[in-house]
Protein backbone atom coordinates (compact mmCIF):
# COMPACT_ATOMS: atom_id res chain seq x y z
CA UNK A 1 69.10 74.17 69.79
CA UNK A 2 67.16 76.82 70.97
CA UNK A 3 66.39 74.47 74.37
CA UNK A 4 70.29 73.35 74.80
CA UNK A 5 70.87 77.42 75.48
CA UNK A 6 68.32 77.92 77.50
CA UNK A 7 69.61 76.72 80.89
CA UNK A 8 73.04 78.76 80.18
CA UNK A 9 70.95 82.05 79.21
CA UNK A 10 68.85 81.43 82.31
CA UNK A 11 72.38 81.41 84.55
CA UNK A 12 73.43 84.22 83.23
CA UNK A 13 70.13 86.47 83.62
CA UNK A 14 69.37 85.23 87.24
CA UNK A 15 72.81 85.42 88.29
CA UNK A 16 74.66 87.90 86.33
CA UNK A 17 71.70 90.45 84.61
CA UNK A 18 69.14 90.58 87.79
CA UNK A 19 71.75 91.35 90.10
CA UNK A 20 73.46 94.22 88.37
CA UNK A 21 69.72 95.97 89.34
CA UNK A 22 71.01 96.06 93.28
CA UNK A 23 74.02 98.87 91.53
CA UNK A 24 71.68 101.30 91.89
CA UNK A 25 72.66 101.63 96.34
CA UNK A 26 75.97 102.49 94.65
CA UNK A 27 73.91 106.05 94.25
CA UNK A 28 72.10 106.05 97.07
CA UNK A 29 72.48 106.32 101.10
CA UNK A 30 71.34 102.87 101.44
CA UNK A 31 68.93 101.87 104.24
CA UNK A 32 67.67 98.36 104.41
CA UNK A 33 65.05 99.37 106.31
CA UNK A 34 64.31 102.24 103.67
CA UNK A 35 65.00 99.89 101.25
CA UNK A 36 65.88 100.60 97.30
CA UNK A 37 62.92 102.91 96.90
CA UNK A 38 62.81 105.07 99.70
CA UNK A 39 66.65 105.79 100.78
CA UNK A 40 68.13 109.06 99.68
CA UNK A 41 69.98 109.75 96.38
CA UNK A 42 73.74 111.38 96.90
CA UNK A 43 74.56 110.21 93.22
CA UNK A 44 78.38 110.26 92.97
CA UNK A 45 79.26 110.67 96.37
CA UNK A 46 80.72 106.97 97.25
CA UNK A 47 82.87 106.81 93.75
CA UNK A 48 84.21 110.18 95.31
CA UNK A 49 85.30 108.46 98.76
CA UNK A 50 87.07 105.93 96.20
CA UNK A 51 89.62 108.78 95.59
CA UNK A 52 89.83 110.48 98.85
CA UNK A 53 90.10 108.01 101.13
CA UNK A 54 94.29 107.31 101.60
CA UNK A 55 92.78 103.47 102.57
CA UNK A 56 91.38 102.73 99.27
CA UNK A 57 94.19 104.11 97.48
CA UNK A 58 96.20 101.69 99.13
CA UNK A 59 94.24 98.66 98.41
CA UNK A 60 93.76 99.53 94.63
CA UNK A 61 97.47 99.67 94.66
CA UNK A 62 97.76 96.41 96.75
CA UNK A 63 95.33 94.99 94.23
CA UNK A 64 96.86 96.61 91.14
CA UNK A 65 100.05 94.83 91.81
CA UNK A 66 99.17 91.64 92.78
CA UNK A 67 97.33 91.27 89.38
CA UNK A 68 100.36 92.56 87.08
CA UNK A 69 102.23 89.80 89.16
CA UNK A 70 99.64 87.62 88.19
CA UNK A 71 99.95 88.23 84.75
CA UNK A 72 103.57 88.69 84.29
CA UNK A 73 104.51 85.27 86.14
CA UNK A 74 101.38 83.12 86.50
CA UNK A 75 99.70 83.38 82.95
CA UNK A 76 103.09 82.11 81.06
CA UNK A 77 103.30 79.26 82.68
CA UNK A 78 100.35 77.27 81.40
CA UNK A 79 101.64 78.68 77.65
CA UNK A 80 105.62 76.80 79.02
CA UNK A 81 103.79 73.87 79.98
CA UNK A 82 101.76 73.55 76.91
CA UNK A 83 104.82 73.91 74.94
CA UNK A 84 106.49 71.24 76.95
CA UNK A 85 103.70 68.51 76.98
CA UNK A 86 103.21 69.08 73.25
CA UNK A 87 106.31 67.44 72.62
CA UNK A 88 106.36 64.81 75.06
CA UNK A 89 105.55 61.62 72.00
CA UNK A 90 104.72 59.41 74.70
CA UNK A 91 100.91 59.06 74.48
CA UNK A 92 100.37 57.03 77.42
CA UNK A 93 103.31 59.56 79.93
CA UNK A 94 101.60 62.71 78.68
CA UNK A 95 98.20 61.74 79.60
CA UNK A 96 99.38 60.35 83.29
CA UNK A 97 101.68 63.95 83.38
CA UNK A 98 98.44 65.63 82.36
CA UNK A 99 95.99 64.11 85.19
CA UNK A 100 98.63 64.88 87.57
CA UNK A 101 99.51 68.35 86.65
CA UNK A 102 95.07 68.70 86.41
CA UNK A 103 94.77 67.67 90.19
CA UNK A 104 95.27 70.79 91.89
CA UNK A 105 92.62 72.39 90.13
CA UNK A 106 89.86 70.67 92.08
CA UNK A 107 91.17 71.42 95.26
CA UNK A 108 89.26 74.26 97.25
CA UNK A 109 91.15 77.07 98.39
CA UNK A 110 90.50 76.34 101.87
CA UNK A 111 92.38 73.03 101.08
CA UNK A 112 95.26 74.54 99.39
CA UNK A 113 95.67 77.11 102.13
CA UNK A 114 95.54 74.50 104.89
CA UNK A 115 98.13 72.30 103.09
CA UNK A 116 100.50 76.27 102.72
CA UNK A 117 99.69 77.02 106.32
CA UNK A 118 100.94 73.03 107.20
CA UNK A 119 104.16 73.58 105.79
CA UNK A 120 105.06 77.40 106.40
CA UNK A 121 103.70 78.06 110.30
CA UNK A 122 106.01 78.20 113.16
CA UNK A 123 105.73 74.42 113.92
CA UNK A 124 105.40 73.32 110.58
CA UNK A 125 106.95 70.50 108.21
CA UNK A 126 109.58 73.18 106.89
CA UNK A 127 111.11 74.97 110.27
CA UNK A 128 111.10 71.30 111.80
CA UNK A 129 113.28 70.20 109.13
CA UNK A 130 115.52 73.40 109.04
CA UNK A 131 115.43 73.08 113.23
CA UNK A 132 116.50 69.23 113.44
CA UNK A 133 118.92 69.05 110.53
CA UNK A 134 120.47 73.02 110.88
CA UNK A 135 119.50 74.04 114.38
CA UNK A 136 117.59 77.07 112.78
CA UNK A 137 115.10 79.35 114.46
CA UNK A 138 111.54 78.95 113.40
CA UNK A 139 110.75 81.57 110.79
CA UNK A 140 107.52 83.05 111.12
CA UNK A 141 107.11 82.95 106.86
CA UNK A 142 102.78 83.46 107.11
CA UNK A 143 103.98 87.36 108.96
CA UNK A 144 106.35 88.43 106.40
CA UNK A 145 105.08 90.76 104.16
CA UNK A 146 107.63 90.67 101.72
CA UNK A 147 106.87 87.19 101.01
CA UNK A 148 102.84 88.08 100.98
CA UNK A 149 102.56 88.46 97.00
CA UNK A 150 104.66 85.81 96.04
CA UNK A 151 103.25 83.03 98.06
CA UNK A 152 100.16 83.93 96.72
CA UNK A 153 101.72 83.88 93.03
CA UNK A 154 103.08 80.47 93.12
CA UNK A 155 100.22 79.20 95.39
CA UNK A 156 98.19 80.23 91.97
CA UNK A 157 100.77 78.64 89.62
CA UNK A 158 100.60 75.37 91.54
CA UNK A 159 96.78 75.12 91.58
CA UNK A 160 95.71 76.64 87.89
CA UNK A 161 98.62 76.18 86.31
CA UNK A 162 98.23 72.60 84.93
CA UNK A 163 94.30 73.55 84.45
CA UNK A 164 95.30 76.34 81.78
CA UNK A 165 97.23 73.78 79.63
CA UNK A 166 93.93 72.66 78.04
CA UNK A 167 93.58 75.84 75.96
CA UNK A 168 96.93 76.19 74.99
CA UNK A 169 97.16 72.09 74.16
CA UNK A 170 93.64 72.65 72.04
CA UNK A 171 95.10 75.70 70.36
CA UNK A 172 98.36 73.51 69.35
CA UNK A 173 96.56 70.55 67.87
CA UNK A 174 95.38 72.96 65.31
CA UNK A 175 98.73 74.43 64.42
CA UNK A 176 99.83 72.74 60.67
CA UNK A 177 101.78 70.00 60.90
CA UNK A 178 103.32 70.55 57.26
CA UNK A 179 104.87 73.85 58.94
CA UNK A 180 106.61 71.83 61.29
CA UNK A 181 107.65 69.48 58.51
CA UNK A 182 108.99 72.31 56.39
CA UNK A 183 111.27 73.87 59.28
CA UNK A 184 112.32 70.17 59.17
CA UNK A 185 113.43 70.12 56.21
CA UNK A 186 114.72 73.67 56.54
CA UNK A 187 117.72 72.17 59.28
CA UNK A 188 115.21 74.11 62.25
CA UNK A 189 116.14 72.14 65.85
CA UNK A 190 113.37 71.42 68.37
CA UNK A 191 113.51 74.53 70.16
CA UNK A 192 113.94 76.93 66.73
CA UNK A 193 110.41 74.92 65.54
CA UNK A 194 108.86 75.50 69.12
CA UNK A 195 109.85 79.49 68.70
CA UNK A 196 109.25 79.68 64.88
CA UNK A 197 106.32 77.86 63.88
CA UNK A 198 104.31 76.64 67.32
CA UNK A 199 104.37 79.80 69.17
CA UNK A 200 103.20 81.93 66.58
CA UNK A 201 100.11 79.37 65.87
CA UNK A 202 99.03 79.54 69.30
CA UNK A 203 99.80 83.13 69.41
CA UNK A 204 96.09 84.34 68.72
CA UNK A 205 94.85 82.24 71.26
CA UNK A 206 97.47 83.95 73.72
CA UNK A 207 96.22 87.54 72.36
CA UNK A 208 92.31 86.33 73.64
CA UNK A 209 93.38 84.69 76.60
CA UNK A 210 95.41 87.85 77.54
CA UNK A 211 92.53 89.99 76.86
CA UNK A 212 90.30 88.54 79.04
CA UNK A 213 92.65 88.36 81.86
CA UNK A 214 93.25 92.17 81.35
CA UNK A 215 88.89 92.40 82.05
CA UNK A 216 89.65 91.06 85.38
CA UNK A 217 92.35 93.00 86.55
CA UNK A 218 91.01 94.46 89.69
CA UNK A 219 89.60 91.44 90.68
CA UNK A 220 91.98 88.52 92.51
CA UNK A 221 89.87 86.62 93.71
CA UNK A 222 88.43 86.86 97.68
CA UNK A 223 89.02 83.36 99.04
CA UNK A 224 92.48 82.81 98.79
CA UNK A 225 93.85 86.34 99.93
CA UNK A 226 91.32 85.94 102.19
CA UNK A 227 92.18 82.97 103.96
CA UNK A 228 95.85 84.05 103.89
CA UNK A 229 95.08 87.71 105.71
CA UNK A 230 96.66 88.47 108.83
CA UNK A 231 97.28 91.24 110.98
CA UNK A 232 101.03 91.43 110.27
CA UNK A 233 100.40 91.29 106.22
CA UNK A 234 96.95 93.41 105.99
CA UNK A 235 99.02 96.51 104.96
CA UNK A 236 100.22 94.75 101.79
CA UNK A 237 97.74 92.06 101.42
CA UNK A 238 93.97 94.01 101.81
CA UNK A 239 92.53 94.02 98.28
CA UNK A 240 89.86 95.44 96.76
CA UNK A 241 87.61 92.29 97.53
CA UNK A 242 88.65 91.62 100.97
CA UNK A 243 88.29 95.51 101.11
CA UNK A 244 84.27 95.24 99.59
CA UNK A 245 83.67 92.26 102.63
CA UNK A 246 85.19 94.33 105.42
CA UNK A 247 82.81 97.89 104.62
CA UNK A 248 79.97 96.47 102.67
CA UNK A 249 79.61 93.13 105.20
CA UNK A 250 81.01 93.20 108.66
CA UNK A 251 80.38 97.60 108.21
CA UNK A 252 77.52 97.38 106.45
CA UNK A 253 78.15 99.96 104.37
CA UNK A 254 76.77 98.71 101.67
CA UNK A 255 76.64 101.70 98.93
CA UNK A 256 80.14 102.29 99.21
CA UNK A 257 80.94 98.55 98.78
CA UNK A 258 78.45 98.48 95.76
CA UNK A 259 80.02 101.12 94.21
CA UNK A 260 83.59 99.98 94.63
CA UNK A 261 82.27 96.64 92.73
CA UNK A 262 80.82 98.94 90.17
CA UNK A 263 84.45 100.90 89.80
CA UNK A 264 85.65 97.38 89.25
CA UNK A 265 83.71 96.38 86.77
CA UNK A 266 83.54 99.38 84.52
CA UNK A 267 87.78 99.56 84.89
CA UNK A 268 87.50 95.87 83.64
CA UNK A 269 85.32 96.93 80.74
CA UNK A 270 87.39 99.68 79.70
CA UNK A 271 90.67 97.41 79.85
CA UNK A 272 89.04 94.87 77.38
CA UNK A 273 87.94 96.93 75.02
CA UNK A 274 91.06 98.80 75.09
CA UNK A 275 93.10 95.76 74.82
CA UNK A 276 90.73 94.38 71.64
CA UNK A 277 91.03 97.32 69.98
CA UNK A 278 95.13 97.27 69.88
CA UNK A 279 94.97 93.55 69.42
CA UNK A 280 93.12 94.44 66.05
CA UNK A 281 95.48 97.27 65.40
CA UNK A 282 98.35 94.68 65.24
CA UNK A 283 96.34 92.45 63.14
CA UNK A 284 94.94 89.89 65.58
CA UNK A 285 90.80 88.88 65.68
CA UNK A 286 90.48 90.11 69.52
CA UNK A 287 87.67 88.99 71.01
CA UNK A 288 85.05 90.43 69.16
């Protein structure tokens, strides 16, 4: 047993453990030609420029809001789709539904952003249809910053979405059947069973799920906004990754990116055990 958790301990330490050692710049002026050892200690003075720099502020907001969007239209819908596909009695249409709704998943950001950008630049498959059936101008929907947030949204729903089922669908198996059966009996509909008995079987799985996602809220995730950036939606769309890869790589200002990573992480700690601790208040298991 002992060997079947050995290669998964040995990921974590080399690439999650013997990396956090490198936080340490986060306190430091760091040199690389001083290196860790000999470059000067100014202990909390990069958390401080987290706070009084107007940029930052901006892009934790950016970042705060992108992930409450996240969460408040992106995490339901694998829970919807669960639902939905849970009552489809069709063995051989819900597994076919299920591969096709799974195929996004593998796709690469850089695939999924080519295949946006195809449809939604100037000369793309969307203002050539509007042009030759309507006569409409091109609409330049990449430079709108009001549409930044929620193409990234539903760019996520479409490509994790159908991914996330496989919790959910796991988590329903094990709800009793004999409750269903009762509510049957009872005179409960389809929908009155799905809001009655199924949701609150799955509902500790939601709790845990939610939890985690809570751990993570400061981090969205570099590639896609990245690969969506531009200079007409950088205002709204610069996030506290992209933000990390602009000072700490192209700047190299690499203490004050280390220690906005380290601001990340302990807000992400703080969140789950916060969240754990009311999940328990309300009489759920939490996470731990």
């Amino acid at each position: 047993m002992y060997a079947f958790v050995l290669p998964g301990a040995l990921y974590f330490l080399l690439f999650k453990y013997v990396p956090l050692l490198g936080s340490v710049i986060a306190f430091q002026d760091y040199s690389p030609f001083q290196g860790f050892l000999h470059s000067d200690w100014v202990g909390f003075a990069h958390f401080a420029r987290i706070f009084d720099n107007p940029e930052v502020l901006q892009v934790l907001v950016n970042t705060l809001t992108l992930s409450f969007l996240q969460i408040a239209f992106a995490f339901p819908v694998p829970i919807g789709l669960a639902l939905l596909l849970n009552e489809i009695r069709n063995e051989r249409f819900k597994r076919l539904l299920q591969s096709f709704i799974y195929l996004p998943h593998f796709l690469s950001w850089v695939v999924v952003i080519g295949i946006v950008t195809l449809f939604l630049r100037s000369d793309g498959v969307i203002n050539s249809m509007t042009a030759k059936l309507f006569g409409w101008p091109s609409v330049q929907f990449l430079q709108l910053p009001w549409l930044f947030k929620p193409l990234l949204v539903l760019e996520i729903i479409w490509k994790e979405a159908g991914w996330g089922t496989i919790v959910f669908l796991a988590a329903l198996a094990a709800v009793n059947p004999e409750l269903q059966e009762a509510a049957i009996v009872d005179g409960a509909g389809r929908w009155k069973r799905m809001w009655h008995v199924t949701l609150p079987g799955i509902r500790g799985t939601i709790i845990i799920l939610l939890i985690l996602r809570l751990g993570t809220v400061l981090d969205n995730g570099f590639e896609q906004i990245f690969l969506m950036l531009n200079p007409y939606v950088e205002e709204v769309g610069n996030v506290l990754d992209t933000y990390v890869y602009y000072k700490g790589i192209l700047q190299s200002d690499f203490s004050f990116a280390t220690a906005v990573g380290l601001f990340k992480s302990v807000v992400g700690l703080i969140l789950v055990v916060g969240a754990n601790k009311l999940a328990k208040r309300f009489g759920e298991d939490g996470i731990y």
